[in-house]
C-alpha atoms as a PDB file:
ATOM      1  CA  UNK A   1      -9.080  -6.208  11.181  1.00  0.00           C
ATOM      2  CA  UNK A   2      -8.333  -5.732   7.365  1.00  0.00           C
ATOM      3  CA  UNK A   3      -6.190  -8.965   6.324  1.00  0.00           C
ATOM      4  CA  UNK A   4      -4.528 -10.193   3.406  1.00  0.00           C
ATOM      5  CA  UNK A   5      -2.265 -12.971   2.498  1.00  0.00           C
ATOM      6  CA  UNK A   6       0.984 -12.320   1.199  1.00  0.00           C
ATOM      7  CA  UNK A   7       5.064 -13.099   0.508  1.00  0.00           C
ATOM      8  CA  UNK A   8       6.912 -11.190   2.340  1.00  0.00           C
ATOM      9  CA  UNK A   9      10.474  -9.889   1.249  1.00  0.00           C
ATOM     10  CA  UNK A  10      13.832 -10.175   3.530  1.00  0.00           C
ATOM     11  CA  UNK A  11      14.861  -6.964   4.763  1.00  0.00           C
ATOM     12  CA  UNK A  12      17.872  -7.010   2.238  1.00  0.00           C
ATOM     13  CA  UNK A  13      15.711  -7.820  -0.505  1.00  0.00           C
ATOM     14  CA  UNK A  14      13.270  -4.622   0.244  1.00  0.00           C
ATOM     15  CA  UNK A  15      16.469  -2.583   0.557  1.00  0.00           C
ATOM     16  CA  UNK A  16      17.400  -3.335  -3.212  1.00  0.00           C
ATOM     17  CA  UNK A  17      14.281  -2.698  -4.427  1.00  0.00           C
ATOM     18  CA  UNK A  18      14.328   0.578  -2.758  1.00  0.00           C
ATOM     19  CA  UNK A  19      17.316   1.405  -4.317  1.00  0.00           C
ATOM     20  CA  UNK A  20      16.762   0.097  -7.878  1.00  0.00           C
ATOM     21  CA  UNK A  21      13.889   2.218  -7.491  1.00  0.00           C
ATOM     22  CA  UNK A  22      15.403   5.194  -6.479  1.00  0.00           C
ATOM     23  CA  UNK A  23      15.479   7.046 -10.236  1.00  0.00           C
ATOM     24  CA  UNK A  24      11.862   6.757 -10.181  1.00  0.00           C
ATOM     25  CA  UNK A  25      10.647   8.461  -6.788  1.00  0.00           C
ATOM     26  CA  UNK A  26      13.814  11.280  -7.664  1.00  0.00           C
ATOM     27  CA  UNK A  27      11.857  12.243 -10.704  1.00  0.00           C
ATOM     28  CA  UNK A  28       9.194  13.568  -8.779  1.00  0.00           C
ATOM     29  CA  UNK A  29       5.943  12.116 -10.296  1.00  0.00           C
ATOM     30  CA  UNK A  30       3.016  12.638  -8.354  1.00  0.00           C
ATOM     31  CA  UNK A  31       3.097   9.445  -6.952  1.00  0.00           C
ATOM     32  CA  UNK A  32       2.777   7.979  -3.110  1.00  0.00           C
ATOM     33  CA  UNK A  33       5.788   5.550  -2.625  1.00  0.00           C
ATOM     34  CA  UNK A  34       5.583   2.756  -0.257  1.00  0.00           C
ATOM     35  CA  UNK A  35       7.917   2.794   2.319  1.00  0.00           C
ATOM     36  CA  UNK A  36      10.612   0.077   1.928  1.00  0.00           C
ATOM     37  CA  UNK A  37       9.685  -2.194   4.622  1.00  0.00           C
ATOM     38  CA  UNK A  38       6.319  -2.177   3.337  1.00  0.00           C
ATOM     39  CA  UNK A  39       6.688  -3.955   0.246  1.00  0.00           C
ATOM     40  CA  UNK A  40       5.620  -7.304  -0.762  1.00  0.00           C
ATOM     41  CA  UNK A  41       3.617  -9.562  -3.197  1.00  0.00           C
ATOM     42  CA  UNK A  42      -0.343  -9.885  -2.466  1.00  0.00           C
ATOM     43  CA  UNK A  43      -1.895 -13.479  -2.810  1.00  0.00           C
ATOM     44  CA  UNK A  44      -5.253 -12.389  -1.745  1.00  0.00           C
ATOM     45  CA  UNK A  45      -6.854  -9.277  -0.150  1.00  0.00           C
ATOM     46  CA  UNK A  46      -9.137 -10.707   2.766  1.00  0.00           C
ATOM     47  CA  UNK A  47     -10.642  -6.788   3.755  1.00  0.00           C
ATOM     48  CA  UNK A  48     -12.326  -6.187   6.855  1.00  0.00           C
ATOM     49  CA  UNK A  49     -12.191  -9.575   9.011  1.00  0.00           C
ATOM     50  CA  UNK A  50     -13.787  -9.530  12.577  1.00  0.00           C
ATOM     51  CA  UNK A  51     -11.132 -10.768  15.161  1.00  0.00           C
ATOM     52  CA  UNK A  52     -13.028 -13.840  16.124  1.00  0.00           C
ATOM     53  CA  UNK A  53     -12.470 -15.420  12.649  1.00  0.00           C
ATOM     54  CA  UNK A  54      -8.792 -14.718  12.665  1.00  0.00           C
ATOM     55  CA  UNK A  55      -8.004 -18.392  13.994  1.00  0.00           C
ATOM     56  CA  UNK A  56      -9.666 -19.637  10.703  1.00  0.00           C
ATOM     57  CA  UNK A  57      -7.980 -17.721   8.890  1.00  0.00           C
ATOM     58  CA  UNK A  58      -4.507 -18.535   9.998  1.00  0.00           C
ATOM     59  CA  UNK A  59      -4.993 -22.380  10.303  1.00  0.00           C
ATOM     60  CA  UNK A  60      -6.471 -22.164   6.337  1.00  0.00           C
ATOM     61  CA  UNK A  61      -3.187 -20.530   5.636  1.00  0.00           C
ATOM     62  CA  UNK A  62      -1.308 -23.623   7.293  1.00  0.00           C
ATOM     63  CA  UNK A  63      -3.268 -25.606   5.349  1.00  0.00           C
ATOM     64  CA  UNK A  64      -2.031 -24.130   1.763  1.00  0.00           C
ATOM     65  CA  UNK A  65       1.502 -24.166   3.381  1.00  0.00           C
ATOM     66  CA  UNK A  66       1.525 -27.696   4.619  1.00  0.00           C
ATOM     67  CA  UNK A  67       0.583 -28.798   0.517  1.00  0.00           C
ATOM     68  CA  UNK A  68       3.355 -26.397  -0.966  1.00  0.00           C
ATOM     69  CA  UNK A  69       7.233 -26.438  -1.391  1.00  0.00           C
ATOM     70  CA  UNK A  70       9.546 -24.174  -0.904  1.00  0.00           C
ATOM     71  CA  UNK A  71       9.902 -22.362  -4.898  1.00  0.00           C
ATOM     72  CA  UNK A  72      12.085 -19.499  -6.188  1.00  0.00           C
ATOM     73  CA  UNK A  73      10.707 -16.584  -8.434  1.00  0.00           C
ATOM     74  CA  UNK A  74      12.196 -14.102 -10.528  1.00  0.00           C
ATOM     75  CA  UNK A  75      11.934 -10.043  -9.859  1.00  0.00           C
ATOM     76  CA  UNK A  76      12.324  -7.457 -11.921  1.00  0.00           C
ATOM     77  CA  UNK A  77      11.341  -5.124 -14.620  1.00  0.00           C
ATOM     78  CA  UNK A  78       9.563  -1.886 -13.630  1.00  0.00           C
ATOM     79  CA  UNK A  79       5.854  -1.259 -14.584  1.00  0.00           C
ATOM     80  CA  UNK A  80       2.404   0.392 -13.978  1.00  0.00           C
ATOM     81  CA  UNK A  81      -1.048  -0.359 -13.642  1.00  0.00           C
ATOM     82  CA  UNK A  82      -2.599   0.015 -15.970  1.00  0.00           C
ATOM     83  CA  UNK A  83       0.280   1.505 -18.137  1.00  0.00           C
ATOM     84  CA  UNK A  84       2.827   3.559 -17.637  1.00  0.00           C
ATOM     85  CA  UNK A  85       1.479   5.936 -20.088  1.00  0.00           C
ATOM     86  CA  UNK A  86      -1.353   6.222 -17.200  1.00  0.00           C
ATOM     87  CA  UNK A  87      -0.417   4.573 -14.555  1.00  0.00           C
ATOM     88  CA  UNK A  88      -2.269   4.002 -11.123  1.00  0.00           C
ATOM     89  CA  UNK A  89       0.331   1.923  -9.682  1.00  0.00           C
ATOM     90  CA  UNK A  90       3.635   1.568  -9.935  1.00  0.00           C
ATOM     91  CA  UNK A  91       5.018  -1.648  -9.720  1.00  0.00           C
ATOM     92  CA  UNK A  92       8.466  -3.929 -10.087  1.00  0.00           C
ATOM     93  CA  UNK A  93       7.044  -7.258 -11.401  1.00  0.00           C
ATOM     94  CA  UNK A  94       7.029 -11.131  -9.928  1.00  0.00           C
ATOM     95  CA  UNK A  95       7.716 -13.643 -12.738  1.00  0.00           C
ATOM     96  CA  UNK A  96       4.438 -15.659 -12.471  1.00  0.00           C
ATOM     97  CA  UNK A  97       5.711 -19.515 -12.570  1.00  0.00           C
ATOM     98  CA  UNK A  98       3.842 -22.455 -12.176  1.00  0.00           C
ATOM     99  CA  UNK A  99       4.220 -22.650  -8.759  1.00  0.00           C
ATOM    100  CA  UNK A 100       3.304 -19.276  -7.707  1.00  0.00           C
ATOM    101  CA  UNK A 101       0.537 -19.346 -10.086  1.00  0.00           C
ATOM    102  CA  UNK A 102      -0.583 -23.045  -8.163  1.00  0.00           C
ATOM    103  CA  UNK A 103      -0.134 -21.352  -5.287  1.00  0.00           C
ATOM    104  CA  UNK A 104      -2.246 -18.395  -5.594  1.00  0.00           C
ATOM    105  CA  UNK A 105      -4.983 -20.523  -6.734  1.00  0.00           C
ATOM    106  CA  UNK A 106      -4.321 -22.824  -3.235  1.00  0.00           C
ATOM    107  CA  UNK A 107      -5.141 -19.919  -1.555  1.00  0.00           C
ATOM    108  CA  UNK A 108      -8.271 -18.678  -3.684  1.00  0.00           C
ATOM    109  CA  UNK A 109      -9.915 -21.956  -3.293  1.00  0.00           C
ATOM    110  CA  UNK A 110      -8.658 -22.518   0.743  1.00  0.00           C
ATOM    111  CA  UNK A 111     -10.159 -18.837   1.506  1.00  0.00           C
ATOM    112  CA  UNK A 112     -13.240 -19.564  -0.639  1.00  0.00           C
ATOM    113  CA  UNK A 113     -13.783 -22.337   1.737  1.00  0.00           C
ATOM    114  CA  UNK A 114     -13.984 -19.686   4.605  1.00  0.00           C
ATOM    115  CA  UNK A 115     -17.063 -17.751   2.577  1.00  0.00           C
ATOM    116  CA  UNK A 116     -14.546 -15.467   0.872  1.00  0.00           C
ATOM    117  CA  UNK A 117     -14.962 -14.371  -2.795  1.00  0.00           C
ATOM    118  CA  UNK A 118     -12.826 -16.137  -5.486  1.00  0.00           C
ATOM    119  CA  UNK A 119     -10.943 -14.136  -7.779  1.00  0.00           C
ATOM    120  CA  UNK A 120     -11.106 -15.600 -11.319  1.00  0.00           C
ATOM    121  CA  UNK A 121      -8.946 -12.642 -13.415  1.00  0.00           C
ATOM    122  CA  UNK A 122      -5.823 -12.817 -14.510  1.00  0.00           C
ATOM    123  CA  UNK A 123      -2.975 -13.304 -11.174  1.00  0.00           C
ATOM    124  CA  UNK A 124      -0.201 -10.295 -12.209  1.00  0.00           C
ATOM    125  CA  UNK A 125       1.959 -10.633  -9.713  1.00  0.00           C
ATOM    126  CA  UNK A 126       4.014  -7.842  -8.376  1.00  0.00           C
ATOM    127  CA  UNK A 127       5.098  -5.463  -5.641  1.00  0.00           C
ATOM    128  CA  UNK A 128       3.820  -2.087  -5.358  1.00  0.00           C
ATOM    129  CA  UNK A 129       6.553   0.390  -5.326  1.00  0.00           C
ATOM    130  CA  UNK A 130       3.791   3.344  -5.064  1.00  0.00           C
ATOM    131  CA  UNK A 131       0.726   4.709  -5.689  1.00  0.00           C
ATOM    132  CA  UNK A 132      -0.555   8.015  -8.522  1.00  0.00           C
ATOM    133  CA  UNK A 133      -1.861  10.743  -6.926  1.00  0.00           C
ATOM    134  CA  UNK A 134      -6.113  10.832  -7.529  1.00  0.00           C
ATOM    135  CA  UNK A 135      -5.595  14.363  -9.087  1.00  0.00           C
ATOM    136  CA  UNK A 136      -2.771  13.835 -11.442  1.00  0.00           C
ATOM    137  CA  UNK A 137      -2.646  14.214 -15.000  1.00  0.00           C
ATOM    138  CA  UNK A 138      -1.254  11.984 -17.810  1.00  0.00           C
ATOM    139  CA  UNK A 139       1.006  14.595 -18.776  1.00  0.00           C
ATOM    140  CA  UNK A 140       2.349  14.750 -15.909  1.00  0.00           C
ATOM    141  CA  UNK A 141       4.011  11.027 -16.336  1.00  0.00           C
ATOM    142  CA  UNK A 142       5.670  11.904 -20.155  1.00  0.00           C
ATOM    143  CA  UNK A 143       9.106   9.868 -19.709  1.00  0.00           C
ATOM    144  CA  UNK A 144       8.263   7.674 -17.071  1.00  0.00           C
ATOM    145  CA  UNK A 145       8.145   4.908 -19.773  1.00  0.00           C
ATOM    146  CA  UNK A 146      11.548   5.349 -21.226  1.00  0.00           C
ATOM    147  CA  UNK A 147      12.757   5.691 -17.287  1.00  0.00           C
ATOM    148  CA  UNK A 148      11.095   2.476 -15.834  1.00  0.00           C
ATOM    149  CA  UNK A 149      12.555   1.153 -19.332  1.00  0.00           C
ATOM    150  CA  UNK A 150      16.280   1.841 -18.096  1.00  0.00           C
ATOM    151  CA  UNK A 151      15.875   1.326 -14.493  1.00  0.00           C
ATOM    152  CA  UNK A 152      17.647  -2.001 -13.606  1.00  0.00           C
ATOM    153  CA  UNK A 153      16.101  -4.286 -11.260  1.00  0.00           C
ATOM    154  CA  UNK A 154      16.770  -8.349 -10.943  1.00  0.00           C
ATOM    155  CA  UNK A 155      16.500 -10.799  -8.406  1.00  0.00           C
ATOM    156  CA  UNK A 156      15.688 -14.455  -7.665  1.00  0.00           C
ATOM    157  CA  UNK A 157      13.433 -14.742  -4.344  1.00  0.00           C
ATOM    158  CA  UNK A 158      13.413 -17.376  -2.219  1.00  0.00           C
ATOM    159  CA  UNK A 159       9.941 -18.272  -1.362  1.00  0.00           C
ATOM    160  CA  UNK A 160       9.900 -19.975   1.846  1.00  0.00           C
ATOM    161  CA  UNK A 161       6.803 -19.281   3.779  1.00  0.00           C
ATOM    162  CA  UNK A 162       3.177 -17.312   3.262  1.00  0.00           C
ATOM    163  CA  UNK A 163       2.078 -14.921   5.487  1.00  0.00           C
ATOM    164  CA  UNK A 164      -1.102 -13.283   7.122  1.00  0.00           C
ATOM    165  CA  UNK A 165      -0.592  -9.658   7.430  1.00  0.00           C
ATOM    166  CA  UNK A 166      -3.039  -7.026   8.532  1.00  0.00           C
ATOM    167  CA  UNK A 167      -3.360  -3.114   7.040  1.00  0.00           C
ATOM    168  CA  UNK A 168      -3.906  -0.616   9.045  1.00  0.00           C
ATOM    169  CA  UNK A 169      -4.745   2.698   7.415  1.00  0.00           C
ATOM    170  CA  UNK A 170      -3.042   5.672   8.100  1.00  0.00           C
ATOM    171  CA  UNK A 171      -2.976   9.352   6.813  1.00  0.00           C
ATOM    172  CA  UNK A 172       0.542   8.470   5.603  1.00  0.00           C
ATOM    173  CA  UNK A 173      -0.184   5.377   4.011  1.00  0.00           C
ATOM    174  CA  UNK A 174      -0.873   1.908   5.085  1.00  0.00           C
ATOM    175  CA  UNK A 175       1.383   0.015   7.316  1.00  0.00           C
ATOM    176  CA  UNK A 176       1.713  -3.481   7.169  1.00  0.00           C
ATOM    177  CA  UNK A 177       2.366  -5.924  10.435  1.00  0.00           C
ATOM    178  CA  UNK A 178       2.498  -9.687  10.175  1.00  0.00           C
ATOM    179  CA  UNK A 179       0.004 -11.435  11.625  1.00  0.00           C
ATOM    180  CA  UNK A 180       0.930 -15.484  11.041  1.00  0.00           C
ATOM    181  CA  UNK A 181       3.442 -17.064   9.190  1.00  0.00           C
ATOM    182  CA  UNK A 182       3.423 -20.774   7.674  1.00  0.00           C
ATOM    183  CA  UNK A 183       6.276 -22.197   6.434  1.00  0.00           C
ATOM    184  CA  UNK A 184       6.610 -24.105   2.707  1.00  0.00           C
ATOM    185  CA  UNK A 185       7.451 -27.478   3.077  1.00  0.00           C
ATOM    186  CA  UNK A 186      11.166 -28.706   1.843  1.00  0.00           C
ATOM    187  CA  UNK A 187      11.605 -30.962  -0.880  1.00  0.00           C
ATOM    188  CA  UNK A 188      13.342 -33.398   1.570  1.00  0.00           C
ATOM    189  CA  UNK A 189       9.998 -33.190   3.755  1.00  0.00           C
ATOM    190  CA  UNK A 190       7.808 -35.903   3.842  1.00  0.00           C
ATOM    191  CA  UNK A 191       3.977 -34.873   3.647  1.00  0.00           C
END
């Protein structure tokens, strides 16, 4: 199975980011976009897990829940990967607070315990809105700057769980299923 931990988006919230996004995908850059139920923000890609190590997996990802409350982060702002002026990714950013920064690195060093590799760059967090085309061109993006620039997007996301979701490949582009969820704990809880 090919894993990865993420925050996943309610339905509504997907469906506004679809159609703050909508300028973009009309202007017909040669770009994949993800389907709107697809979208979310990566903590850490896992790759190719065999099955029997999924139960693991999903009681390590209990154990970064069960040490992390509930948070709220800001959305917005259109962007590429890695620019706009040559992008291979297009993206609508996650502002990356203190507590989604603490708990990306929960996860890093929870899944490091498992054997897998720890990422030391930079965390950038966002949610890819699509992906450039292997054969396009950098002309072929002039404007996309001064669009993403006046393309509106802003939200404030509720963060209240962390899930394990599994990509499956497809000739249309990957599709995403939850796997496990673990709920954040409430200020009010006791740990």
């Amino acid at each position: 199975m090919r894993l990865f931990v993420a925050l996943n988006l309610p339905k509504k919230e997907k469906q506004r980011i679809h159609r703050a996004a909508r300028p973009l995908r009309e202007a017909h850059y040669p770009v994949r976009w993800v389907d709107a139920d697809m979208v979310h923000i990566t903590l850490k890609f896992l790759g190719e897990v065999p099955s029997e190590d999924q139960g693991a997996i999903e009681e390590a990802l209990r154990r970064v829940a069960a040490k992390t409350y509930k948070f709220s982060v800001e959305i917005g702002g259109f962007g590429g990967f890695p620019t706009l002026r040559r992008p291979r990714v297009i993206w609508v950013g996650a502002e990356p607070t203190p507590a989604l920064r603490c708990l990306k690195q929960d996860v890093e060093w929870e899944f490091a315990e498992l054997g897998f590799e720890r990422k030391p760059r930079a965390f950038h967090p966002h949610i890819t809105l699509g992906r450039v085309d292997r054969d396009a061109t950098v002309g072929q993006f002039r404007g996309l700057d001064q669009l993403a620039a006046s393309t509106h997007y802003a939200s404030n996301l509720e963060v209240h769980r962390i899930e394990l979701m599994r990509s499956q490949l497809s000739p249309r582009g990957a599709v995403y299923t939850d796997v496990e969820s673990a709920r954040l704990l409430s200020r009010n809880s006791r740990r």
